[in-house]
Protein backbone atom coordinates (compact mmCIF):
# COMPACT_ATOMS: atom_id res chain seq x y z
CA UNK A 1 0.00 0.00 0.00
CA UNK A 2 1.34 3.16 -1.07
CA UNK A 3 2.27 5.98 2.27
CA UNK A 4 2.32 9.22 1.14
CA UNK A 5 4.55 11.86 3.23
CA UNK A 6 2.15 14.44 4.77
CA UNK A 7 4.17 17.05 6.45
CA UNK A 8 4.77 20.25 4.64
CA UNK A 9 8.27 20.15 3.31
CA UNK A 10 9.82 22.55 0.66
CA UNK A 11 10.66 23.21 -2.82
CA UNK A 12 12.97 26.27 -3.37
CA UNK A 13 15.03 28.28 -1.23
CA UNK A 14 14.27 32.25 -0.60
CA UNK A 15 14.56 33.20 2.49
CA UNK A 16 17.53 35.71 3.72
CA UNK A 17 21.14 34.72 4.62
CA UNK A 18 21.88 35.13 8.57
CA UNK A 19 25.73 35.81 9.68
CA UNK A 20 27.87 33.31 11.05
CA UNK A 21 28.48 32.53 14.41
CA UNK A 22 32.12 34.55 15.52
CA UNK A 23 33.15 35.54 19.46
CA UNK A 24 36.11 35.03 22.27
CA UNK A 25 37.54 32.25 23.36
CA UNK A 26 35.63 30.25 25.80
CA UNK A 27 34.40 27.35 26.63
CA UNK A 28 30.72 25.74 24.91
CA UNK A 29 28.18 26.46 27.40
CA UNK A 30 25.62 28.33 25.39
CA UNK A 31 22.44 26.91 24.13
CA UNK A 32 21.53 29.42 22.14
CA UNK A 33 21.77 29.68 17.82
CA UNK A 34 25.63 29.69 17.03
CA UNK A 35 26.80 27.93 20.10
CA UNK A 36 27.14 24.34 20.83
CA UNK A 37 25.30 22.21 23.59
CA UNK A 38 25.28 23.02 27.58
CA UNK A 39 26.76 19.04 27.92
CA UNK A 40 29.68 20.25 25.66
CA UNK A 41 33.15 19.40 27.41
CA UNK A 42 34.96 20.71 24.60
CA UNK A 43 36.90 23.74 24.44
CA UNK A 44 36.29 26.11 21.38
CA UNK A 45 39.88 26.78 19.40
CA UNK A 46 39.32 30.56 18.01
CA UNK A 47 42.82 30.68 16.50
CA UNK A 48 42.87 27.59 14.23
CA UNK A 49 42.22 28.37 10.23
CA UNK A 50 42.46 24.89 8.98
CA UNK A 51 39.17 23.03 8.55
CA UNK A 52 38.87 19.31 7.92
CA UNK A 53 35.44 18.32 6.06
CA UNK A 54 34.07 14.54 5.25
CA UNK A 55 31.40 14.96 2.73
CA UNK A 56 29.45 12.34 0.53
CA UNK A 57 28.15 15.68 -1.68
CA UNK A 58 28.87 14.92 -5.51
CA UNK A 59 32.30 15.46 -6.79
CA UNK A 60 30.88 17.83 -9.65
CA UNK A 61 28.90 20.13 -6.96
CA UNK A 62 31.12 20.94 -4.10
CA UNK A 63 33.43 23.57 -5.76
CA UNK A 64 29.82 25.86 -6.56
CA UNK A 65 28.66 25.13 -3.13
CA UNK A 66 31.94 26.67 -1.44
CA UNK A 67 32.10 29.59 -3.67
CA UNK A 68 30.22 32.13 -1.31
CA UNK A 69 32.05 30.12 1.87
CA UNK A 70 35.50 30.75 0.42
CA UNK A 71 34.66 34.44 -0.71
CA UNK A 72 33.29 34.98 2.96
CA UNK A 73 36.56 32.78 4.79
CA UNK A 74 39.33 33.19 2.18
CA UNK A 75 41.82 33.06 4.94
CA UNK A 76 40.92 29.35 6.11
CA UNK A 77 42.27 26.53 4.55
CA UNK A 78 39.48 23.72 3.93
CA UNK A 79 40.49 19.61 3.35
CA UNK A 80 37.61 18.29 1.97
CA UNK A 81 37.68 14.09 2.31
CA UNK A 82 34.74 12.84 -0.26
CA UNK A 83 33.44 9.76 -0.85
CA UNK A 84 30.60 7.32 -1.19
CA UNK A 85 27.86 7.58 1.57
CA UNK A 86 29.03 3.71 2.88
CA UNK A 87 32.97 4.88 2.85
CA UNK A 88 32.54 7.97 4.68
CA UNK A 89 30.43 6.62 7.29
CA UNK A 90 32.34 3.71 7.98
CA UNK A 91 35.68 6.14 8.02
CA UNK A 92 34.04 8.63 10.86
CA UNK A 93 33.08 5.06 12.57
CA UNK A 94 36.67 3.57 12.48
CA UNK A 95 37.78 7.25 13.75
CA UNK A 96 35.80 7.33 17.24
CA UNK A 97 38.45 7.21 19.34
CA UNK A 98 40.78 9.56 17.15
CA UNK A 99 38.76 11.99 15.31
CA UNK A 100 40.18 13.37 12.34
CA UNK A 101 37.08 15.18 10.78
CA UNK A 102 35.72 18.74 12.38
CA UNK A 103 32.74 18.31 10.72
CA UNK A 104 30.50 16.26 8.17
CA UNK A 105 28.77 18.24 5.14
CA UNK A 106 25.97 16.71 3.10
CA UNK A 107 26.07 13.11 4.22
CA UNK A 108 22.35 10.72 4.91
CA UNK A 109 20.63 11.60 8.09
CA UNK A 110 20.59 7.65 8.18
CA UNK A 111 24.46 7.71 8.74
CA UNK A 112 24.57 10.43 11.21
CA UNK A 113 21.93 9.31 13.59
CA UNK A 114 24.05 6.15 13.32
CA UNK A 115 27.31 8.14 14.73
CA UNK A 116 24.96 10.03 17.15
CA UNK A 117 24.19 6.86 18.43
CA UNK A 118 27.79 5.95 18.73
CA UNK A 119 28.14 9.42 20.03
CA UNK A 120 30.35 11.06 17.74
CA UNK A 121 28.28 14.49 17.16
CA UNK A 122 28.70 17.25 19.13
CA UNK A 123 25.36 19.22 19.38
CA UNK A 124 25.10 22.64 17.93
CA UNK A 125 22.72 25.35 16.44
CA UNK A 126 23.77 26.86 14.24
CA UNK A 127 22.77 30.17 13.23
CA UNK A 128 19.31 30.10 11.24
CA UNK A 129 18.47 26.71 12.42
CA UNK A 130 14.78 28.44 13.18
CA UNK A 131 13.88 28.05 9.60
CA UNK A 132 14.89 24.80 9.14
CA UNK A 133 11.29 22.31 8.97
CA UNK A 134 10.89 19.94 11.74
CA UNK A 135 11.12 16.57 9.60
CA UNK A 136 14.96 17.70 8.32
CA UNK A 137 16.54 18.29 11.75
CA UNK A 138 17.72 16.31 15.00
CA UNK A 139 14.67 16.28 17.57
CA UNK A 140 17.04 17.27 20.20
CA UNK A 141 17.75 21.12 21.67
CA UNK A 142 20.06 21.88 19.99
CA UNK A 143 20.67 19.89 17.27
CA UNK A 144 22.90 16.91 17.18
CA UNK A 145 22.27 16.77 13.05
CA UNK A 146 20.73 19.52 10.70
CA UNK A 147 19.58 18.63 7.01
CA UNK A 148 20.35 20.41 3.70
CA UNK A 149 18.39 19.05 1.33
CA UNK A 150 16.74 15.56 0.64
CA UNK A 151 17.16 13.33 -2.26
CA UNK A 152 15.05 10.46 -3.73
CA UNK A 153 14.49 6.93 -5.75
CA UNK A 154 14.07 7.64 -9.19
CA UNK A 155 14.64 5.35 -12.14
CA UNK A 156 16.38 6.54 -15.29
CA UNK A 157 15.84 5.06 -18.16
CA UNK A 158 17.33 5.09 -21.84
CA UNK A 159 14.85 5.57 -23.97
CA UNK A 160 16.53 4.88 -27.17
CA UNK A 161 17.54 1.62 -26.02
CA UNK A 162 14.37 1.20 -24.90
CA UNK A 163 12.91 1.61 -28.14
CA UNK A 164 15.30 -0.96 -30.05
CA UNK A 165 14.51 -3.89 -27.83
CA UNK A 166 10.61 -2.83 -28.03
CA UNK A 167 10.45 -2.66 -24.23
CA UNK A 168 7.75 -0.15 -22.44
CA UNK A 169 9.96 2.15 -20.06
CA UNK A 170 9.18 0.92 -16.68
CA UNK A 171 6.91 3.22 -14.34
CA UNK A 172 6.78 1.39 -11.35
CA UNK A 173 8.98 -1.24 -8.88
CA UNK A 174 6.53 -3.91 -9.83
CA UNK A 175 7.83 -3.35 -13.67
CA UNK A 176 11.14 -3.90 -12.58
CA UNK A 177 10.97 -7.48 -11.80
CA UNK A 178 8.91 -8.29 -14.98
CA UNK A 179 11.26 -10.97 -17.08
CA UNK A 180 11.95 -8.97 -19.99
CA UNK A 181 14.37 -6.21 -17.90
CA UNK A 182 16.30 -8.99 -17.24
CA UNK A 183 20.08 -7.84 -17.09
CA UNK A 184 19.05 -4.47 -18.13
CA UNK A 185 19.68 -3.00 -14.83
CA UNK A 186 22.11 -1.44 -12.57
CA UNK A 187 21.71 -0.17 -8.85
CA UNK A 188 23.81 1.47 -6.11
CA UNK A 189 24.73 -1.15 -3.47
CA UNK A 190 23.15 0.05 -0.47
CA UNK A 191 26.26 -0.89 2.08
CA UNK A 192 28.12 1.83 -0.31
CA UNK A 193 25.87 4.18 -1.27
CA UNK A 194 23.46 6.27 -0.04
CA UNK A 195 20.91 5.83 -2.56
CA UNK A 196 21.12 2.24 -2.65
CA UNK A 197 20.40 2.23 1.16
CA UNK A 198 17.44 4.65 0.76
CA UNK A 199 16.09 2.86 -1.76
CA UNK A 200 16.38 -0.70 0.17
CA UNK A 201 15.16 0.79 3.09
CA UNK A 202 12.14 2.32 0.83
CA UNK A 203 10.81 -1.00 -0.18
CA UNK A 204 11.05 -2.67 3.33
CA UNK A 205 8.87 0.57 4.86
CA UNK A 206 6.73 0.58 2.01
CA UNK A 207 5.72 -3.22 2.50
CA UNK A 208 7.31 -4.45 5.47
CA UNK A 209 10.61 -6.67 5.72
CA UNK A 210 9.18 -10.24 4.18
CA UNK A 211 7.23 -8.72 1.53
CA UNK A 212 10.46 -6.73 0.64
CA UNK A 213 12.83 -9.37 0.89
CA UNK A 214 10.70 -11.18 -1.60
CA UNK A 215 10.73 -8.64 -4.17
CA UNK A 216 14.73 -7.43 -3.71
CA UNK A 217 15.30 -10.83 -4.96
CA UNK A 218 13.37 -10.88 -7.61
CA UNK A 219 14.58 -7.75 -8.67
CA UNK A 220 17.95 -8.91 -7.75
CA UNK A 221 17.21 -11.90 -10.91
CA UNK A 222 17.10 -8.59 -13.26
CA UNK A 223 19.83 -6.88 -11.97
CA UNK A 224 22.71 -6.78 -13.85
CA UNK A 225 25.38 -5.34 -11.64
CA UNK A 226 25.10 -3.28 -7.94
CA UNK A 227 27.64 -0.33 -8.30
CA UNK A 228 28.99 1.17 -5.25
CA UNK A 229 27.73 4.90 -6.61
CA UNK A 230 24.44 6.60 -6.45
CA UNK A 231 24.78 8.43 -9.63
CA UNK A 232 26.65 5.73 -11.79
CA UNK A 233 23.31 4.01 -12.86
CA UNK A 234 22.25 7.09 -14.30
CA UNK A 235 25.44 7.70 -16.09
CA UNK A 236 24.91 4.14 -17.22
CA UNK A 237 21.84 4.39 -18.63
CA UNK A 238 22.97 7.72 -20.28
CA UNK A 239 25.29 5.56 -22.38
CA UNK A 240 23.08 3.08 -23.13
CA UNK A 241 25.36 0.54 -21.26
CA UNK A 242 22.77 -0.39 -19.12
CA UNK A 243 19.66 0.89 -20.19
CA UNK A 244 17.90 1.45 -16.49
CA UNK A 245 19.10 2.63 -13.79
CA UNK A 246 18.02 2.85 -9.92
CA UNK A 247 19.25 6.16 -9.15
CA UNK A 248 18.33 9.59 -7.96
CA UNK A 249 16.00 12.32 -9.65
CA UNK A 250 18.35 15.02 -9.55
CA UNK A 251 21.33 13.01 -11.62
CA UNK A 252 18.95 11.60 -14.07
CA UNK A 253 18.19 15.50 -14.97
CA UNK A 254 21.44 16.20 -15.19
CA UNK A 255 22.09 13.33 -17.47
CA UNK A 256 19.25 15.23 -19.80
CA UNK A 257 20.84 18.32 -19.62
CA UNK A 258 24.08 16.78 -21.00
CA UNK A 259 21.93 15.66 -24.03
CA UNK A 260 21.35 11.96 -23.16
CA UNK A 261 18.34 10.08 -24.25
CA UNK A 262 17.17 9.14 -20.78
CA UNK A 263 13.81 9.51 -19.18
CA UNK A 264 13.73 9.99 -15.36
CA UNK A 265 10.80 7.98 -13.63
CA UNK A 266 9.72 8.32 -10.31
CA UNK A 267 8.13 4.96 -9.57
CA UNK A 268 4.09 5.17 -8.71
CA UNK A 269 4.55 3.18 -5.28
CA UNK A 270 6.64 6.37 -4.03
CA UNK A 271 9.93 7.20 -3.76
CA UNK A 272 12.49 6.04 -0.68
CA UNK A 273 14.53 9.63 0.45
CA UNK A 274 16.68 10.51 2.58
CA UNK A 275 18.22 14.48 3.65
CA UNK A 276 21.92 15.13 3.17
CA UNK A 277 22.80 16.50 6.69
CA UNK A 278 25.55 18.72 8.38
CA UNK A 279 26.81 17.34 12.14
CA UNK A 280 29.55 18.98 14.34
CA UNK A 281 32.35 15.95 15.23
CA UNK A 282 32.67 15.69 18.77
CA UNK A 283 36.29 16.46 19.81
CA UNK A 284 38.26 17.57 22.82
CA UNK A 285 38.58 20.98 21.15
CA UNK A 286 35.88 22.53 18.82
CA UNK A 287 36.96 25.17 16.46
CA UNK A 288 35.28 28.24 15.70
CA UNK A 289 35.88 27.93 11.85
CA UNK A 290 33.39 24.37 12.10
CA UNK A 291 31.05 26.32 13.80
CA UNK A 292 31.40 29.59 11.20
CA UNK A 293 30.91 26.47 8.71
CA UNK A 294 28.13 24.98 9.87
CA UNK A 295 26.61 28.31 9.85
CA UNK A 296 27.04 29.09 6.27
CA UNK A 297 26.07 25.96 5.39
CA UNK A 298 22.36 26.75 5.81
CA UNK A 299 22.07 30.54 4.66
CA UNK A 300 20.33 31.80 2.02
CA UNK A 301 23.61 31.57 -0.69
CA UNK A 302 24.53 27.50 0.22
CA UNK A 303 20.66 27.44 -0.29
CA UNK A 304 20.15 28.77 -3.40
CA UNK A 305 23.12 26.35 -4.69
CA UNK A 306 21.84 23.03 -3.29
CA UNK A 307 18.14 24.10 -4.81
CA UNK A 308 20.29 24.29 -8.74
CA UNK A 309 21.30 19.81 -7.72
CA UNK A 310 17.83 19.36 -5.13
CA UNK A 311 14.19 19.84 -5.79
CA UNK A 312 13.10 19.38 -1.85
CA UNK A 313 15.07 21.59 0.25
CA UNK A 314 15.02 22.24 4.41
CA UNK A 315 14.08 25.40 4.92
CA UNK A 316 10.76 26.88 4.67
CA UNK A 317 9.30 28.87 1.88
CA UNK A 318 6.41 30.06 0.53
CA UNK A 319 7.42 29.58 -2.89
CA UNK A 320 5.17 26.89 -5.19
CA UNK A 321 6.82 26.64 -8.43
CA UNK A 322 7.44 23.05 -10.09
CA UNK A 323 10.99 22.36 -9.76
CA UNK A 324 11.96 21.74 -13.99
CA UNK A 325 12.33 18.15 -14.99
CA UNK A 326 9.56 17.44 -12.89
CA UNK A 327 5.98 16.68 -13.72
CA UNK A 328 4.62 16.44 -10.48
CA UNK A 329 5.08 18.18 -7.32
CA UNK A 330 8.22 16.14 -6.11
CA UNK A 331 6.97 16.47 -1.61
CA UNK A 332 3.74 13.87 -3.36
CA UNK A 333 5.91 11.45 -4.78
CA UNK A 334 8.06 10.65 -1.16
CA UNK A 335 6.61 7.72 1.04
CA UNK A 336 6.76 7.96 4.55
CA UNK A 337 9.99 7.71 6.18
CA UNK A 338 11.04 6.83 9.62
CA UNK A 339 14.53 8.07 9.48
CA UNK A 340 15.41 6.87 13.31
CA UNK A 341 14.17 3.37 12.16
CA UNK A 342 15.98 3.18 9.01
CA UNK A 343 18.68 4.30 11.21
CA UNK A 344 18.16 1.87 14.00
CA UNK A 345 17.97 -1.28 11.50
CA UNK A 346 20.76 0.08 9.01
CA UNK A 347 23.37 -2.41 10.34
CA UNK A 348 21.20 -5.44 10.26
CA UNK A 349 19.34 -4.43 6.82
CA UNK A 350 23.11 -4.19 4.61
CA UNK A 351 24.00 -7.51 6.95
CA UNK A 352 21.46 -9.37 5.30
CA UNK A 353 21.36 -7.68 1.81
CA UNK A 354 25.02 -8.54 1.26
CA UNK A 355 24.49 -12.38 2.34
CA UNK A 356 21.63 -12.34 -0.09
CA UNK A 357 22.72 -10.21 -2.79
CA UNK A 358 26.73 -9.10 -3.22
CA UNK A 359 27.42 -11.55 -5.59
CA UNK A 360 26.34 -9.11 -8.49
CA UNK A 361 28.61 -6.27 -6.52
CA UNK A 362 31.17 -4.72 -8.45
CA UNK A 363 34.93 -4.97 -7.71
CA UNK A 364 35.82 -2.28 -5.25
C-alpha cells in the first residue's frame, strides 16, 4: 500500500542569509543559535584556520557550493575528504576514538543518527536553524544533526535503447521485476551508497521486511550489476550501457541536460529519500571555523546552490513553483519515512542484503 509523506516540506530556497556565528575564546556552554550544547566538554579553538570536512556531496557540486564560503573565509584553509555515503560513514566510525574530521557536510541523516548513536556528534545550532522544517533536523535542543536538502528513488531510463529492444519504459517497482528487464539494470549497493540504502530501506517501509525481501530478490534476478555509486546508474543508462538505472532524480536531470536520451521515472509506489545532513564531530577541542561552517552551510547563498542539484530543500518557503524536470510536485511522490528506524535497522538491513545479494557487486 502506497504511504504518502504528509508534512509540509519545501521546494525552493528564498529566504535571507543570517551571519555566522564569531566571538572570544571560551568554553561551549551556550544553548543558544551559534553555540554548541550546555553538555559540551569541549573547548572552542578561536585561532585555528584549517578546517577538515568529510562529505558524501557529488564530486561535480562541491566547488559551486563553497564559492560564497570561500569568498566569505578566504583566509581558512578547507580539506575536503569525499566519498561514497558507505565509505565515509564507515571512516568517521573507524575514527571514534581519534577523530580526524571537524565536521561532516551533506552526508544521509541515516548515517549520522548512526554516529549520534555511537556518540560522535557534538550538538550545535547553528545560526538560522529556526527556519529549518521539523522533519529535516535532530529532535534534540540543539541539534545533534541539521539537514540540507533531501534526495530520492528515481529510475532513469534510456529511452533509445528502450525503443530498439521494443520494451515499455518501466513506471513502477513492480515493472522492474517483470522478465523482460532482465540484465538491463544497474543499482547502487546500499552498504556503499546512499541511494542504494534509501532505496532498500524504501521497499522494506513501504511493505514491510518479508514482503520486501521477496521482491529485492526478484529484482535482484534482473539486476545486472550493484555499483557502489548513487549516480553511476544514471550515467549508465545515459550511455546506453545499461539501459535502467536505480538512481536519484536530480542526476537523471542532469544526465538530460548533457543531451542523453534518458527519461527519469519516479516509480508510482513512491519514492524512498533521505536528507543530506551537516553534524559537528565531537572532539576535545571545537573550532570556531566548524562552527562559522556549519553556519554558512544553511544561509540563504549555500541554499540557493543546493536548490540548482535538489528539488526538496530544508528550509521553509512560501514559494510553489514546479521544480523543472519534474511533472509532479516532487513532496507527493516521497513515502513515509522513519529516518530513526531506518537508522536503527541500518546495520542489520546491509547484513542481510550482502548475504543475499553481493554476488552481483562490483569490484571495489
Amino acid at each position: 500500500m502506497r504511504k504518502k509523506l504528509t508534512k509540509s516540506l519545501v521546494v525552493v530556497a528564498t529566504l535571507v542569509s543570517l551571519l555566522s556565528a564569531c566571538g572570544k575564546p571560551a568554553t561551549m556552554n551556550e544553548a543558544t543559535p551559534g553555540t554548541a550544547s550546555p553538555a559540551g566538554t569541549g573547548s572552542l579553538d578561536t585561532a585555528s584556520k584549517e578546517l577538515t570536512v568529510y562529505t558524501a556531496l557529488e564530486d561535480d557540486a562541491i566547488k559551486n557550493y563553497l564559492a560564497s564560503y570561500k569568498k566569505k573565509y578566504p583566509d581558512v584553509k578547507m580539506n575536503i575528504v569525499r566519498d561514497s555515503t558507505g565509505v565515509i560513514t564507515a571512516k568517521l566510525l573507524a575514527e571514534k576514538e581519534n577523530p580526524q574530521a571537524d565536521v561532516v557536510w551533506g552526508l544521509a541523516a541515516t548515517s549520522l543518527l548512526v554516529l549520534d548513536q555511537n556518540n560522535q556528534l557534538e550538538p550545535y545550532a547553528p545560526q538560522g536553524v529556526d527556519r529549518i522544517l521539523p522533519d529535516f533536523k535532530d529532535k534534540n535542543v540543539p541539534a545533534h544533526w541539521v539537514g540540507i536538502d533531501a534526495w530520492e528513488t528515481a529510475f532513469i531510463v534510456n529511452k533509445r535503447e528502450m525503443e530498439k529492444r521494443k520494451l515499455p519504459i518501466p513506471e513502477s517497482y513492480a515493472d522492474l521485476i517483470k522478465p523482460e528487464y532482465k540484465g538491463l539494470i544497474t543499482m547502487p549497493n546500499p552498504s556503499s551508497s546512499g541511494t542504494g540504502f534509501l532505496t532498500v530501506s524504501g521497499f522494506i517501509q513501504l511493505d514491510g521486511k518479508d514482503k520486501a525481501w521477496d521482491y529485492m530478490s526478484k529484482l535482484h534476478d534482473n539486476i545486472a550489476m550493484y555499483v557502489h555509486s548513487g549516480s553511476k546508474p544514471a550515467k549508465l543508462a545515459g550511455t546506453g550501457e545499461y539501459p535502467i538505472g536505480i538512481s536519484f532524480g536530480y542526476r537523471g536531470l542532469q544526465e538530460q541536460k548533457k543531451g542523453s536520451p534518458v527519461e527519469v521515472v519516479f516509480p508510482k509506489e513512491g519514492s524512498g529519500w533521505d536528507v543530506e545532513a551537516n553534524a559537528l564531530i565531537k572532539k576535545k577541542s571545537i573550532k570556531q571555523v566548524s562552527q562559522q561552517f556549519l553556519d554558512w552551510a544553511i544561509t540563504d547563498e549555500a541554499m540557493q546552490e543546493y536548490n540548482k542539484n535538489f528539488a526538496i530543500l530544508a528550509i521553509k518557503t512560501d514559494a510553489s513553483k514546479l521544480p523543472e524536470g519534474y511533472k509532479v510536485d516532487p513532496i507527493k511522490q516521497l513515502i513515509k519515512n522513519d529516518l530513526n528506524e531506518a537508522a536503527k535497522n541500518r546495520e542489520s538491513i546491509l547484513t542481510e542484503w550482502d548475504k543475499r545479494y553481493n554476488t552481483k557487486s562490483e569490484p571495489k
